[in-house]
N, C-alpha and C. Protein backbone atom coordinates (compact mmCIF):
# COMPACT_ATOMS: atom_id res chain seq x y z
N UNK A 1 15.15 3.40 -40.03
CA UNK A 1 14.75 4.67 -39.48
C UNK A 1 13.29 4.60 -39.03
N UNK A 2 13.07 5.06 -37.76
CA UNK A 2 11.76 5.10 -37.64
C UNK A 2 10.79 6.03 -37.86
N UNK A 3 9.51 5.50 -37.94
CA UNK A 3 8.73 7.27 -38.93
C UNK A 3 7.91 7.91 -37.55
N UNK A 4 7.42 8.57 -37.24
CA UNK A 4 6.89 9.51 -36.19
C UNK A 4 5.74 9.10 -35.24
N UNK A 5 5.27 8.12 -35.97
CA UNK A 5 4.04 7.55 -35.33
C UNK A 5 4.72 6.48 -34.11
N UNK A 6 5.86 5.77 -34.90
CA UNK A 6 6.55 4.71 -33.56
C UNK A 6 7.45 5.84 -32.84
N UNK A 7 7.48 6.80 -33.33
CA UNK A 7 8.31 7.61 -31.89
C UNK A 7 7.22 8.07 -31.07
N UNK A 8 6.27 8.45 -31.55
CA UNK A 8 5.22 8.75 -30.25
C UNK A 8 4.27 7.72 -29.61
N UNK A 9 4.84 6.73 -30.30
CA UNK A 9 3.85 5.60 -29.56
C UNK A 9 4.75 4.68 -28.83
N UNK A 10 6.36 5.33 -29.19
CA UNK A 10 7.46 4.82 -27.91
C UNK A 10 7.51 5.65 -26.52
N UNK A 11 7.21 7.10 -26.99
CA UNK A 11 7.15 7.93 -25.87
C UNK A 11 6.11 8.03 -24.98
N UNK A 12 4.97 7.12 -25.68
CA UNK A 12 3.50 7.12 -24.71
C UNK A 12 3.75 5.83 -23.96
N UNK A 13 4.91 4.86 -24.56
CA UNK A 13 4.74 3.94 -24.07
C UNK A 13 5.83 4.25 -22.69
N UNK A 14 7.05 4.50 -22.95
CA UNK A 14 7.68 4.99 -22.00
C UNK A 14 6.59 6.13 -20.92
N UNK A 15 6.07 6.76 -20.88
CA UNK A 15 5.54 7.79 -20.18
C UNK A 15 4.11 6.61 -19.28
N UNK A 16 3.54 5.80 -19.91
CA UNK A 16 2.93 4.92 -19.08
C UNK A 16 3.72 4.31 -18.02
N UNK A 17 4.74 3.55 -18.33
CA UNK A 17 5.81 3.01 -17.97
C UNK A 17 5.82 3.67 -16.24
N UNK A 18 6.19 4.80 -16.53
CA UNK A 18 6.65 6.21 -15.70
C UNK A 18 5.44 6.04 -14.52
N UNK A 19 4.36 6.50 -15.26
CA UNK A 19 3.16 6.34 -14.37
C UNK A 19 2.71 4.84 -13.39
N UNK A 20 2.63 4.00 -13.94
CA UNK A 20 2.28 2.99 -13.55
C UNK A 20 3.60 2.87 -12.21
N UNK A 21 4.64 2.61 -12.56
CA UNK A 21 5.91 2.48 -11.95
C UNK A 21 5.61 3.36 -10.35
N UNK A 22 4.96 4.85 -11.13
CA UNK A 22 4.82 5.73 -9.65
C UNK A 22 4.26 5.12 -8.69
N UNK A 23 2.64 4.50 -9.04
CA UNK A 23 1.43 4.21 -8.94
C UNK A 23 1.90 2.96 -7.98
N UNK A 24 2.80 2.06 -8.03
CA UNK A 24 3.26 1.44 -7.67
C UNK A 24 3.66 1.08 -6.36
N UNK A 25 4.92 2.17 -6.23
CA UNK A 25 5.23 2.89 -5.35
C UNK A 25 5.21 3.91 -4.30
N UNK A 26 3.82 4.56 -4.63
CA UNK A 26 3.27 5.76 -4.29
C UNK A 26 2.57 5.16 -2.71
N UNK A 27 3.45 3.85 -1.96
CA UNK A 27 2.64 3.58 -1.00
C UNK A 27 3.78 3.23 0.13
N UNK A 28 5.05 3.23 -0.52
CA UNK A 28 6.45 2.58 0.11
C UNK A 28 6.36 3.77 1.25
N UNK A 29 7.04 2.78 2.30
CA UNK A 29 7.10 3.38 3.81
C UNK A 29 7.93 4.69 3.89
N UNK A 30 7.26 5.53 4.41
CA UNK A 30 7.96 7.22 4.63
C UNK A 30 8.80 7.04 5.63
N UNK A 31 10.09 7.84 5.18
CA UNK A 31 11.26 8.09 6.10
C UNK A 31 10.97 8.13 7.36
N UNK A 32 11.45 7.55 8.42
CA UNK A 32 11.58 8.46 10.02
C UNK A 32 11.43 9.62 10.45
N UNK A 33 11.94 10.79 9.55
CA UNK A 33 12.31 11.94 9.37
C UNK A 33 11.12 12.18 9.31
N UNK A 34 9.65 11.71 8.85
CA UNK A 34 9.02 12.62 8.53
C UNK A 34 7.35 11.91 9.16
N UNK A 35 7.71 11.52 10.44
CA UNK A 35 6.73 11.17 11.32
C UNK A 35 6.26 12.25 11.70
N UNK A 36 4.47 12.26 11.82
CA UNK A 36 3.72 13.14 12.25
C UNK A 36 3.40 14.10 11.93
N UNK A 37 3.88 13.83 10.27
CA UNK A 37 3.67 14.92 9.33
C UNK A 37 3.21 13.85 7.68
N UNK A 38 2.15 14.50 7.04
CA UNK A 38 1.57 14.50 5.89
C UNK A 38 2.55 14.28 5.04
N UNK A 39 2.66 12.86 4.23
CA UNK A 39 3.74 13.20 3.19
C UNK A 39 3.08 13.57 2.16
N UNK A 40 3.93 14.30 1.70
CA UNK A 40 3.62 15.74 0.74
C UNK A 40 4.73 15.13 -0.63
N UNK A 41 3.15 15.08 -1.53
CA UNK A 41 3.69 14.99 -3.09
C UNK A 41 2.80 15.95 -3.63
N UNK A 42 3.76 16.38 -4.73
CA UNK A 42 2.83 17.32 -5.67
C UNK A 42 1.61 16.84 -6.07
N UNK A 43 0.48 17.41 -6.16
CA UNK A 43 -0.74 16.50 -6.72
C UNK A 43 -0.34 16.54 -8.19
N UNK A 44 -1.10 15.58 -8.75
CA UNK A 44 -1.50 16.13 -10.24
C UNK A 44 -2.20 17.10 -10.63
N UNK A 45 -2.20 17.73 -11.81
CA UNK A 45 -3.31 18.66 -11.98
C UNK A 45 -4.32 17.84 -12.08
N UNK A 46 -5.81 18.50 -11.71
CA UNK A 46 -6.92 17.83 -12.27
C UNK A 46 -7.33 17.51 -13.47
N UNK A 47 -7.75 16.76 -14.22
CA UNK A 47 -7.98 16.64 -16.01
C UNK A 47 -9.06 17.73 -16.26
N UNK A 48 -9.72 18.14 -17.42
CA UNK A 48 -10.72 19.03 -18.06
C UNK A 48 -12.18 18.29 -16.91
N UNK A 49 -12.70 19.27 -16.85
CA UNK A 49 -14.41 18.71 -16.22
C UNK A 49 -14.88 17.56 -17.38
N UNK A 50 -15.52 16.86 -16.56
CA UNK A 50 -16.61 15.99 -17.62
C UNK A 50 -17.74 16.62 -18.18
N UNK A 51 -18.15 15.78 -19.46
CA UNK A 51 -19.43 16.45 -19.85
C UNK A 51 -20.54 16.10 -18.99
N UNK A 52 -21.58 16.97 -18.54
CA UNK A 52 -22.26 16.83 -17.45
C UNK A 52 -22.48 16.74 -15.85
N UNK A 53 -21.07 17.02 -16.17
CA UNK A 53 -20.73 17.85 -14.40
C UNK A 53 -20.61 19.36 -14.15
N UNK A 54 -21.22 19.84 -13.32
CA UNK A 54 -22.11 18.78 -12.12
C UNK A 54 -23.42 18.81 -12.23
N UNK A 55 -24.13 17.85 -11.82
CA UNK A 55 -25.05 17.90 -11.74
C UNK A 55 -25.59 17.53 -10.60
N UNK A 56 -25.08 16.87 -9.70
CA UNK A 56 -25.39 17.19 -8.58
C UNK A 56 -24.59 17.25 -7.43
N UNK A 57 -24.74 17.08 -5.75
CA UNK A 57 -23.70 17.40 -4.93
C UNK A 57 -22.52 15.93 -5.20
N UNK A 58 -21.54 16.85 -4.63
CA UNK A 58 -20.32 16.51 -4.50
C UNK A 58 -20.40 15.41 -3.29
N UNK A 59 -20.48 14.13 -3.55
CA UNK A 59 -19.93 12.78 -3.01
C UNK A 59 -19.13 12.25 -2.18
N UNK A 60 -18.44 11.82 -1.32
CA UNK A 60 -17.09 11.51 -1.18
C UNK A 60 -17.65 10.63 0.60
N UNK A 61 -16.47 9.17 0.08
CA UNK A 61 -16.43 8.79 1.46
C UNK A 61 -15.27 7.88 1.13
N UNK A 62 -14.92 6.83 2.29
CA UNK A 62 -13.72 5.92 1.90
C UNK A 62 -13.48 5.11 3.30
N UNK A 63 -12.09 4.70 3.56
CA UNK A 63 -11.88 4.29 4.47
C UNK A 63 -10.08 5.03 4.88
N UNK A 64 -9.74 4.08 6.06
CA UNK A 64 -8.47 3.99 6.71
C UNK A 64 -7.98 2.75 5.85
N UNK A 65 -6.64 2.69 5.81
CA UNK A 65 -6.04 1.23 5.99
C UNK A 65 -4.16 1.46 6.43
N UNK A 66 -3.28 0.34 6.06
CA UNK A 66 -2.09 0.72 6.27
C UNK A 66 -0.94 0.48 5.49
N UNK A 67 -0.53 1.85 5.14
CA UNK A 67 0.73 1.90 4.13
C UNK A 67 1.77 1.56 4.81
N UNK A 68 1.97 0.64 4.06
CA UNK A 68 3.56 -0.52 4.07
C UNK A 68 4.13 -0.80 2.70
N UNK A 69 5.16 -1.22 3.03
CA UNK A 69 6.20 -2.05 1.79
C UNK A 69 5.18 -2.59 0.92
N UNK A 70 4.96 -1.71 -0.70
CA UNK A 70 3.69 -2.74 -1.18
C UNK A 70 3.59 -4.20 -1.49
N UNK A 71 5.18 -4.80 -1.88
CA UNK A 71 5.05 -6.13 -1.30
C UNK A 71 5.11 -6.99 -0.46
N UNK A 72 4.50 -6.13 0.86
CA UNK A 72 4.13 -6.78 2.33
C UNK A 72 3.05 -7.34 2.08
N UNK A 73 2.35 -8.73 2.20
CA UNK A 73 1.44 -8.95 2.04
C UNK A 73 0.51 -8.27 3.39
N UNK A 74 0.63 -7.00 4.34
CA UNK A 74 -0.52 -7.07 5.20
C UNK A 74 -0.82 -5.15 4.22
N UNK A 75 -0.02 -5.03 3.14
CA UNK A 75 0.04 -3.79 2.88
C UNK A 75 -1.58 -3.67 2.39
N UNK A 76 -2.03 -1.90 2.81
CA UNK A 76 -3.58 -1.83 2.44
C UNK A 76 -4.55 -2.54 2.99
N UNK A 77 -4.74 -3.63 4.00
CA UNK A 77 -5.38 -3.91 5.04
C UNK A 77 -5.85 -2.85 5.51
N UNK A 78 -7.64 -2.86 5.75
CA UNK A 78 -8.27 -2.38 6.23
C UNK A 78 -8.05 -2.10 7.79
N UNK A 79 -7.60 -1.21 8.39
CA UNK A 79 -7.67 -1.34 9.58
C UNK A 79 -7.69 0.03 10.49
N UNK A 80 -8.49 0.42 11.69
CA UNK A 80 -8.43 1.96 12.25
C UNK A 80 -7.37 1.96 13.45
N UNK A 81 -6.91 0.59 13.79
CA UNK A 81 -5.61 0.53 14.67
C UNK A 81 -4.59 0.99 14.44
N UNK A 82 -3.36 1.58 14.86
CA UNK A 82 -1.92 1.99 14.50
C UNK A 82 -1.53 2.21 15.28
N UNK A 83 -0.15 1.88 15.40
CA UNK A 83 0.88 1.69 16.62
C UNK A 83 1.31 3.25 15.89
N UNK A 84 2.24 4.15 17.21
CA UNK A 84 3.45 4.98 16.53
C UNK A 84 4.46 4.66 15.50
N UNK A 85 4.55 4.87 14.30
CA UNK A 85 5.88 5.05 13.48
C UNK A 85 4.88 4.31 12.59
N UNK A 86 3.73 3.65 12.51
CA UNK A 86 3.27 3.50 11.47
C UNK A 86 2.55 4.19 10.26
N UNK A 87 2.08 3.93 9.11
CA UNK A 87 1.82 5.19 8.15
C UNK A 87 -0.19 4.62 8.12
N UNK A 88 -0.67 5.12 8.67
CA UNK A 88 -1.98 5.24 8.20
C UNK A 88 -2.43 5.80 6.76
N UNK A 89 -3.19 5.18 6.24
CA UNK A 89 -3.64 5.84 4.57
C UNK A 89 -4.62 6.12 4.53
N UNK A 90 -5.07 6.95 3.75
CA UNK A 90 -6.32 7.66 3.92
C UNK A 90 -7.03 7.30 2.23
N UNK A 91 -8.06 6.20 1.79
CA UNK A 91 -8.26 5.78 0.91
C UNK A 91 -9.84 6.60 0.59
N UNK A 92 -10.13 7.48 -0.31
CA UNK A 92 -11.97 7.82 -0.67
C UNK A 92 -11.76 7.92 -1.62
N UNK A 93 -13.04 8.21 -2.24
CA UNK A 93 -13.41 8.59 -3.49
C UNK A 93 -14.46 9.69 -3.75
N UNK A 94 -14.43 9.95 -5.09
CA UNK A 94 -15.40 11.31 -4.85
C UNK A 94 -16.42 10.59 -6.15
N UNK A 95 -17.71 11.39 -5.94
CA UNK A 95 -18.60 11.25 -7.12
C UNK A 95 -19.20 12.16 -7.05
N UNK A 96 -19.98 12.58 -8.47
CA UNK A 96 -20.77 13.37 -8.80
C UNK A 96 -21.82 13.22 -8.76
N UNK A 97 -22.92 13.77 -7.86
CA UNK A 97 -24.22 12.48 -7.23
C UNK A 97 -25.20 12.58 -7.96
N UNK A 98 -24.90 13.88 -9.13
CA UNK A 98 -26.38 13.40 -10.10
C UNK A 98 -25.94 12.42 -11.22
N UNK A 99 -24.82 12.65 -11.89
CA UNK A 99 -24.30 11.34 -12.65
C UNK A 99 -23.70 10.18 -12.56
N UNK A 100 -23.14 10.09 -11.25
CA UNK A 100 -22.60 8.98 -10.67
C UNK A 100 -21.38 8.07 -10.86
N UNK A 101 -20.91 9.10 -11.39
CA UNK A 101 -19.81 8.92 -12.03
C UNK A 101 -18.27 9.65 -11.28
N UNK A 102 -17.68 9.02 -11.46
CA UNK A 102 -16.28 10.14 -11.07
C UNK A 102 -15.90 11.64 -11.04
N UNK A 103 -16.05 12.06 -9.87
CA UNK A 103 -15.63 13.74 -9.89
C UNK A 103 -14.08 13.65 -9.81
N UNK A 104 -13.59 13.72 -10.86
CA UNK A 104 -11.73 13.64 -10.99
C UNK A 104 -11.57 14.79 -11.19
N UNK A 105 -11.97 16.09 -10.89
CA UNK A 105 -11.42 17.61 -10.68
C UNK A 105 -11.59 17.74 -9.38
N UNK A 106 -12.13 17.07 -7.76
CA UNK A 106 -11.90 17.00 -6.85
C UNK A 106 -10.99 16.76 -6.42
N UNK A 107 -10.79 17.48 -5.19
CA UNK A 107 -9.22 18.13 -4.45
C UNK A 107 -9.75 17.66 -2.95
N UNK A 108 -8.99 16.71 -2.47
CA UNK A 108 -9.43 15.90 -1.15
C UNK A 108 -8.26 16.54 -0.10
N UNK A 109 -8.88 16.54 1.21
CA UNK A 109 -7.74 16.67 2.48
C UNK A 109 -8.35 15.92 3.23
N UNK A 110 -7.30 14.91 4.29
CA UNK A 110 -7.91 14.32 5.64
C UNK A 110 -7.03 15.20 6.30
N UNK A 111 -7.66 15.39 7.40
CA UNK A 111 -7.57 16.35 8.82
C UNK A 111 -7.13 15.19 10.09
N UNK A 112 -6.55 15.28 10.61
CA UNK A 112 -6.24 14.28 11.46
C UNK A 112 -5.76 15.32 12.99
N UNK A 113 -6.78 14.63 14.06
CA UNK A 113 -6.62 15.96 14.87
C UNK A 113 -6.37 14.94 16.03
N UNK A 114 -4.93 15.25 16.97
CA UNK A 114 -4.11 14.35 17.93
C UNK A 114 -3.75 15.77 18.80
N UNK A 115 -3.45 15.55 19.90
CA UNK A 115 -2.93 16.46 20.92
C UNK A 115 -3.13 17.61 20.64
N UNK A 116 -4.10 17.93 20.13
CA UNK A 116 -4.32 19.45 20.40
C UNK A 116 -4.08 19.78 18.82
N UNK A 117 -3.89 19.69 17.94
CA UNK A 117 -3.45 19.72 17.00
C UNK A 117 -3.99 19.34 15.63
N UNK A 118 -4.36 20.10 14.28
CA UNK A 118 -4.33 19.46 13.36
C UNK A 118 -3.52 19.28 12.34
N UNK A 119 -3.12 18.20 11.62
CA UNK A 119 -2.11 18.37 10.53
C UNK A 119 -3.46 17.91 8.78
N UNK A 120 -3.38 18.49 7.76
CA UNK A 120 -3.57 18.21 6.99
C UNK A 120 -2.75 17.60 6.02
N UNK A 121 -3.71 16.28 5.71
CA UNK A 121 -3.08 15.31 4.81
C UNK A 121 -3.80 15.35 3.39
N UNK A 122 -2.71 16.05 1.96
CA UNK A 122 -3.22 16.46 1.33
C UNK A 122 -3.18 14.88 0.64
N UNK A 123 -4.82 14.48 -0.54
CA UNK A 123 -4.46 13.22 -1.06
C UNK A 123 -4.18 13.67 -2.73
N UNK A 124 -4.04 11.95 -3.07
CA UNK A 124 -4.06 12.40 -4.31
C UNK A 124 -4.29 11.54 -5.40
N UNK A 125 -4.34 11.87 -6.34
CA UNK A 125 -6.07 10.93 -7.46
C UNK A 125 -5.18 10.18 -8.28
N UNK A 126 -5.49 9.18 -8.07
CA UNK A 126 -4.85 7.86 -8.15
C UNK A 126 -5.17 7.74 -9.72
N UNK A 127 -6.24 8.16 -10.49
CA UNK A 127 -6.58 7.94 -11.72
C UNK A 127 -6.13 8.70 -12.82
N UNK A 128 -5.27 9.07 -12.63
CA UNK A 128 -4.83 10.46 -13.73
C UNK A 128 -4.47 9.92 -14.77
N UNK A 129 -4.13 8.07 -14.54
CA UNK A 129 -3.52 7.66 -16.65
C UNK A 129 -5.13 7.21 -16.97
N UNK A 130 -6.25 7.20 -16.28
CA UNK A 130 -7.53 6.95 -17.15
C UNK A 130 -7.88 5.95 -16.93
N UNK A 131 -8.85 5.13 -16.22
CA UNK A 131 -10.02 3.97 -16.49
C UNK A 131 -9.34 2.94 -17.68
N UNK A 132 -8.55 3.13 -18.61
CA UNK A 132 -8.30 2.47 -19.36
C UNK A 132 -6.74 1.98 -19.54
N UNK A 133 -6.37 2.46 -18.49
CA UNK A 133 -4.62 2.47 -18.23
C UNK A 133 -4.17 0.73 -17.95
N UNK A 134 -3.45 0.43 -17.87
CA UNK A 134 -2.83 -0.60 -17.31
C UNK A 134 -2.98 -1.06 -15.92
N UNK A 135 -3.29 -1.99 -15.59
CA UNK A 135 -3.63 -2.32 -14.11
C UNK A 135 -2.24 -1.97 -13.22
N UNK A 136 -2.00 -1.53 -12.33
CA UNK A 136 -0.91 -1.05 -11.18
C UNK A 136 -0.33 -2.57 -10.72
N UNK A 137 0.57 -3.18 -10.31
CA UNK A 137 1.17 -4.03 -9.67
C UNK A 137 0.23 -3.98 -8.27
N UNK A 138 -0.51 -4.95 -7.96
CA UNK A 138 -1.26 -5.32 -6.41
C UNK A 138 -2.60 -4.53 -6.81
N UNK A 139 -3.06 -4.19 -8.05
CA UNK A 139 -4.37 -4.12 -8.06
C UNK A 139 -4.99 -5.34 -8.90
N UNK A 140 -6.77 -5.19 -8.90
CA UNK A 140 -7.49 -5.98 -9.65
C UNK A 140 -7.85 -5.01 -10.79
N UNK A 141 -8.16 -4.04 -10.72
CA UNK A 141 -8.06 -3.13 -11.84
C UNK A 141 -7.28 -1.71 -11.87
N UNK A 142 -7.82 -1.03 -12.78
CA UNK A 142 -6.93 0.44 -12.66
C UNK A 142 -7.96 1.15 -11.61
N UNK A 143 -7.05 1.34 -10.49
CA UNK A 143 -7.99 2.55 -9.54
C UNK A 143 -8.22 3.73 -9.92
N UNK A 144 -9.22 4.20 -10.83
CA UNK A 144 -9.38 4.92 -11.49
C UNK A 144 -10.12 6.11 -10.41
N UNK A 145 -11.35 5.37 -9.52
CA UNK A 145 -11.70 6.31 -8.55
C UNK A 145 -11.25 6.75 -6.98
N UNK A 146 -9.72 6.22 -6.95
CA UNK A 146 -9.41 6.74 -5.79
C UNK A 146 -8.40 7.53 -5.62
N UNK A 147 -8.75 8.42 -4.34
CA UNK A 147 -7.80 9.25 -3.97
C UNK A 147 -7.28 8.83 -2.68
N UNK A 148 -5.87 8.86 -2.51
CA UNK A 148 -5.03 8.26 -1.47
C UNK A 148 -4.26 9.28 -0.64
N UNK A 149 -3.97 9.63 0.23
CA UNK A 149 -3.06 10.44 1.56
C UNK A 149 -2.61 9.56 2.49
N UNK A 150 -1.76 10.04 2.97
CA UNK A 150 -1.01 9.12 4.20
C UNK A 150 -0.25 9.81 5.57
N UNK A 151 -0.97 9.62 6.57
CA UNK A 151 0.03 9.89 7.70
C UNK A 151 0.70 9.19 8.48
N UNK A 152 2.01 9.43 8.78
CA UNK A 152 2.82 8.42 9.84
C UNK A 152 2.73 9.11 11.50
N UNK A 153 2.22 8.10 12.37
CA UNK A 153 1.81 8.18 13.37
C UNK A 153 3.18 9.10 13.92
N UNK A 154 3.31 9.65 14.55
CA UNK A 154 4.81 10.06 15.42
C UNK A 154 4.92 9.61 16.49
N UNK A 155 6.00 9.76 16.94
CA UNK A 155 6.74 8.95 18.55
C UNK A 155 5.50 9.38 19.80
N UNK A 156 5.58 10.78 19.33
CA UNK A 156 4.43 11.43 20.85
C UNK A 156 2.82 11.53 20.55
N UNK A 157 2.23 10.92 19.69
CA UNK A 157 1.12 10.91 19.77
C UNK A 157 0.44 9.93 20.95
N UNK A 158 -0.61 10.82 21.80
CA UNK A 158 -1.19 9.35 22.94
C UNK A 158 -1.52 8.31 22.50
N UNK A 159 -1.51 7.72 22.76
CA UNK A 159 -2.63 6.36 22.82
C UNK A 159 -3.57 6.45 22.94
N UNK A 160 -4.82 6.06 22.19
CA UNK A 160 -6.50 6.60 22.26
C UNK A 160 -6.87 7.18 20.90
N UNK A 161 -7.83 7.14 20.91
CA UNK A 161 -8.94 7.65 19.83
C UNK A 161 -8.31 9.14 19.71
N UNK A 162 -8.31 9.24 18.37
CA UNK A 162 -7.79 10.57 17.70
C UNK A 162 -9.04 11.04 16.51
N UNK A 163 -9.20 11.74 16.18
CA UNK A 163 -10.26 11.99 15.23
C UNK A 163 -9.54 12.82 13.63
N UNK A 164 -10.78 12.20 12.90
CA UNK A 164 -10.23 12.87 11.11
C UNK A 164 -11.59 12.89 10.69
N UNK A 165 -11.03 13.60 9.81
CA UNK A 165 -11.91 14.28 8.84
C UNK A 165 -11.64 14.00 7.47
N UNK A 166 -12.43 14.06 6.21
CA UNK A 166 -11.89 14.44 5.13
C UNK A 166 -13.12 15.77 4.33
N UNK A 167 -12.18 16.70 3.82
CA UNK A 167 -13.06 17.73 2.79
C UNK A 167 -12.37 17.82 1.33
N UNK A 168 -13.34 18.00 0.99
CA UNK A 168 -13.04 17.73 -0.79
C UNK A 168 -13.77 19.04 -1.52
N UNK A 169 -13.32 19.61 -2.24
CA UNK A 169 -13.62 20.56 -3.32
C UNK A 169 -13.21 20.24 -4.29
N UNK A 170 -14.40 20.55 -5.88
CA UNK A 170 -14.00 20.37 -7.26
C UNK A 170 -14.02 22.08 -7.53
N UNK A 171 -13.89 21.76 -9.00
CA UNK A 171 -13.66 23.10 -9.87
C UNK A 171 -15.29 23.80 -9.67
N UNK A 172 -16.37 23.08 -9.74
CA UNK A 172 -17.11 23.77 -9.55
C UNK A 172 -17.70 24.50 -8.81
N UNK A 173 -16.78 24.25 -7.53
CA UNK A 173 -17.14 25.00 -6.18
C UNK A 173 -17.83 24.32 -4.92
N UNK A 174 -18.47 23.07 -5.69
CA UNK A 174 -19.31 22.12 -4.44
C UNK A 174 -18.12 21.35 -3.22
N UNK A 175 -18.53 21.51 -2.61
CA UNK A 175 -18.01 20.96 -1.29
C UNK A 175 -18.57 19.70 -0.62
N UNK A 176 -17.70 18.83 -0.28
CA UNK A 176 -18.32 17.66 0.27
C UNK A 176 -17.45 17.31 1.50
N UNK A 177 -18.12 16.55 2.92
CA UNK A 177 -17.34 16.51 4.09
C UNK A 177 -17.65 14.91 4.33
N UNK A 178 -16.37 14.58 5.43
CA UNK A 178 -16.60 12.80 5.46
C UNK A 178 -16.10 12.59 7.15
N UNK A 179 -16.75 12.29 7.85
CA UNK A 179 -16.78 11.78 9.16
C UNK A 179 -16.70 10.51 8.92
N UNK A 180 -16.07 9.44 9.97
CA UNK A 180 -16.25 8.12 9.99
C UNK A 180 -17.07 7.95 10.95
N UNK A 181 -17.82 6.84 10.69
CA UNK A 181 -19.11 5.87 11.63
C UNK A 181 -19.19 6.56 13.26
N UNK A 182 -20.11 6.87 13.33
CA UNK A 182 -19.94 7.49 15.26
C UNK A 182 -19.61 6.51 15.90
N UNK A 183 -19.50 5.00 15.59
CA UNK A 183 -19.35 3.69 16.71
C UNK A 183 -18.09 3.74 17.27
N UNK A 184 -17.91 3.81 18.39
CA UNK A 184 -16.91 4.02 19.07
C UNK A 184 -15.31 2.93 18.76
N UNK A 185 -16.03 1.62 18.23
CA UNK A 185 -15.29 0.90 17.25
C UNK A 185 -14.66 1.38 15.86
N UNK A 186 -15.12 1.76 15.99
CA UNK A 186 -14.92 2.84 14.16
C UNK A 186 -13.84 4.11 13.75
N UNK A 187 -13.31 4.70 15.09
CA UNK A 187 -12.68 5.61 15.47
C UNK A 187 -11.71 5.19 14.87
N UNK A 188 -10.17 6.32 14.80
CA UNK A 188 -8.87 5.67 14.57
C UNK A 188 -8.55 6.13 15.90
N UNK A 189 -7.84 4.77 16.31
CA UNK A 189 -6.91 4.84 17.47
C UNK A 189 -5.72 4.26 17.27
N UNK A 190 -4.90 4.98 18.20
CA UNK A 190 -3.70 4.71 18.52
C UNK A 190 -3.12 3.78 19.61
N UNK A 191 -2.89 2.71 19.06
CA UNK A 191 -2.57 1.69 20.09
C UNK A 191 -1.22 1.33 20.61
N UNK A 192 -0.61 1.14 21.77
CA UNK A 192 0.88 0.73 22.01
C UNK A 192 1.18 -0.67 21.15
């Protein structure tokens, strides 16, 4: 018979399991069905504030890269190119700029603005089992400070430079905004 301590230290172990497994997966290629639109997962809730936040402004920058099959080896490659039907990812992080540390009660969106149009791509915080979790399958450590979103290009978007944004709010109300590089290289475009 087992006594209570190995049932909850089976159920933490199963419930990591769970997480990591997501964490995993949380990058596999979005349906057809749902080109040119934000795939939409529930976020997590945010964890309790840290001690000593905030103390100062709200942080946040990152990059592009491209969500694929995560055992594609070109998966997460840095890159601002994308053909139609591909899934662009939207990779930042946030910090707390007087402690320097992780703002993990920040709530990120990239804005992605094509034909006239914006769609918001809500992300979402990659760190919720903790800095001390188990490393994810295709990481070097636990991504404890990132937040991830993803859009799939659609059939009718032009070809050419499209523009994004990202804005982030925590619990405490500070606001932080993220433009990429003005270099005309730097843009995301859409390529045939």
């Amino acid at each position: 018979m087992r006594t209570l301590p190995a049932l909850v230290f089976s159920a933490a172990l199963v419930a990591l399991s769970i997480v990591t497994f997501s964490s995993s997966v949380g990058q596999a290629q979005a349906p057809a069905a749902q080109q040119g639109r934000a795939q939409q997962a529930a976020p997590a809730p945010a964890p309790p504030p840290q001690a000593g936040h905030p103390a100062g402004k709200l942080v946040i920058w990152g990059d592009t890269a491209i969500f694929i099959n995560p055992t594609d080896p070109n998966n997460c490659i840095l890159t601002n190119r994308f053909k139609r039907g591909e899934r662009v990812g939207f990779r930042m992080t946030a910090i707390d700029g007087g402690t320097g540390e992780i703002e993990q009660t920040a709530a990120l969106v990239a804005h992605v603005t094509f034909a006239g149009k914006t769609v918001d791509v809500p992300m979402n915080w990659r760190g919720a089992a903790g800095p001390k979790a188990p490393t994810p399958r295709g990481y070097i450590r636990t991504p404890y400070e990132l937040w991830t979103g993803s859009w799939t290009v659609p059939n009718d978007a032009p070809v050419g430079r499209i523009s994004y944004t990202v804005t982030a709010t925590d619990k405490f109300g500070r606001k932080a905004n993220f433009t990429p590089f003005s270099a005309e290289a730097s843009q995301l475009v859409i390529v045939q």
